[in-house]
Protein backbone atom coordinates (compact mmCIF):
# COMPACT_ATOMS: atom_id res chain seq x y z
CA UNK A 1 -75.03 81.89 48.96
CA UNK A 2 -73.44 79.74 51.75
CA UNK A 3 -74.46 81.94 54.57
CA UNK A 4 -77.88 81.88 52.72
CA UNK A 5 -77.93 78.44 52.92
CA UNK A 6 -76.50 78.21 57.18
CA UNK A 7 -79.36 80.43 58.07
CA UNK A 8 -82.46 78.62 55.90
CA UNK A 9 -80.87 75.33 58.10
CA UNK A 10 -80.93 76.78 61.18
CA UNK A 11 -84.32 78.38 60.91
CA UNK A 12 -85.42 74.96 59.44
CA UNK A 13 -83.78 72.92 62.58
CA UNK A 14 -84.98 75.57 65.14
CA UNK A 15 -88.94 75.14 64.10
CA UNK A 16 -88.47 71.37 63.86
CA UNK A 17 -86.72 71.48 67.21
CA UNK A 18 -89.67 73.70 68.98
CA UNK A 19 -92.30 71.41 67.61
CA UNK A 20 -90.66 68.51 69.11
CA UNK A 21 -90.27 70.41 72.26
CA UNK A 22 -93.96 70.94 72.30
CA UNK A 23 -94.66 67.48 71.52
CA UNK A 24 -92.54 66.44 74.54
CA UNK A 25 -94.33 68.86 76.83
CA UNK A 26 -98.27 67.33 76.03
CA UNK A 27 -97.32 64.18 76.00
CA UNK A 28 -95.31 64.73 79.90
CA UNK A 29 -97.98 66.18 80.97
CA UNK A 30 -99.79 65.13 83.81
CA UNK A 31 -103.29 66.19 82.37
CA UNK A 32 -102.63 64.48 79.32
CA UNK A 33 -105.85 61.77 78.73
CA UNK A 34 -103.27 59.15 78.10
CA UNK A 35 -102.28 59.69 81.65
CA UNK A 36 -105.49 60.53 83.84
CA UNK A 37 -108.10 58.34 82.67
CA UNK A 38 -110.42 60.70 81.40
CA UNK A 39 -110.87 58.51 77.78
CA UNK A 40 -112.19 55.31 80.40
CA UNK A 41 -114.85 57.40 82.26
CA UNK A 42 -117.86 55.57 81.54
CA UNK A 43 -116.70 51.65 80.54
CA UNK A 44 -117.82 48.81 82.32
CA UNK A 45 -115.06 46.74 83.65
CA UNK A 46 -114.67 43.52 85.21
CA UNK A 47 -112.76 43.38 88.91
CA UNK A 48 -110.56 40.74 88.43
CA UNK A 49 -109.56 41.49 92.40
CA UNK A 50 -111.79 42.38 94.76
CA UNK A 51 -112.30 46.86 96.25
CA UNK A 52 -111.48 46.34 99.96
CA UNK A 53 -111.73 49.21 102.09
CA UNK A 54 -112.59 51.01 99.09
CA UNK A 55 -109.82 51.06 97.07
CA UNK A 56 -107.82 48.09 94.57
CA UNK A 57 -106.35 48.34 90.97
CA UNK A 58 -108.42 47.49 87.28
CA UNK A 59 -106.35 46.39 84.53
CA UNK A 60 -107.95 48.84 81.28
CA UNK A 61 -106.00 48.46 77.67
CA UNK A 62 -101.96 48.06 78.44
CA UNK A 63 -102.46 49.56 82.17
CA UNK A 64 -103.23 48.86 85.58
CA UNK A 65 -104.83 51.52 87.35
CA UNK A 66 -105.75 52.17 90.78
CA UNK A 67 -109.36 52.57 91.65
CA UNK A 68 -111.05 53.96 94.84
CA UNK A 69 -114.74 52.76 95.38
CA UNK A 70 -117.73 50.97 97.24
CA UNK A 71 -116.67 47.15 98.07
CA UNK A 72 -116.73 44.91 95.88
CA UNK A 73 -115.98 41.45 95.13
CA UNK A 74 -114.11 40.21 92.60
CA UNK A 75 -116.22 39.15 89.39
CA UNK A 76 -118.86 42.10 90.14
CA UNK A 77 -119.06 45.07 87.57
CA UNK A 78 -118.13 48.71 88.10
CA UNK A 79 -118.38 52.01 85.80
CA UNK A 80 -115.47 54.26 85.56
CA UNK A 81 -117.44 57.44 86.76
CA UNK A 82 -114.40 59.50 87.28
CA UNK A 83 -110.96 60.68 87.70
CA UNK A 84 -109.16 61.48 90.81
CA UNK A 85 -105.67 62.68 89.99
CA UNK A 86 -104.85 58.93 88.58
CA UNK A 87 -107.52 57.28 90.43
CA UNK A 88 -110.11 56.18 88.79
CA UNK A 89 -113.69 56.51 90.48
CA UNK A 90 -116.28 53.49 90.11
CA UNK A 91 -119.31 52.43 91.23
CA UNK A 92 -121.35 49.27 90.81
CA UNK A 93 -123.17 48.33 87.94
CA UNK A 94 -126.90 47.55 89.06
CA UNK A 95 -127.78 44.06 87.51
């Protein structure tokens, strides 16, 4: 009964432990959405800074990202159009 009772825990422990592993692994993962951007394609944001020579940084929920885009000046709207690596793409917003 003991030994029944060893191996139940360690087959209990060893699914518990690959399910955490696997957790681990999506959430580490670069192409996770958390970490590319792809759940801000498409929002309107406000550029707090300026885009000179193209590129600056857009503060969206708890993040600052870096964006790469036409020049801009600060106050003016851009969309998120896309993701590049963890760039994000944008693009004025026509008034």
């Amino acid at each position: 009964m003991v030994w029944f009772l060893i191996f139940a825990a360690t087959v209990f422990a060893l699914y518990f432990w690959f399910q955490y592993q696997a957790q681990q692994r999506e959430e580490n993962s670069p192409l996770a959405s958390h970490r590319t951007g792809h759940n801000h394609i498409g929002q309107v944001v406000v550029l707090e800074q300026g885009l000179q020579n193209g590129t600056g940084r857009v503060r969206l929920g708890n993040r600052e990202w870096p964006v790469r885009g036409p020049n801009l000046p600060a106050g003016a709207k851009a969309r998120v159009t896309g993701v590049d690596g963890t760039i994000l793409l944008v693009d004025r917003v026509a008034a």
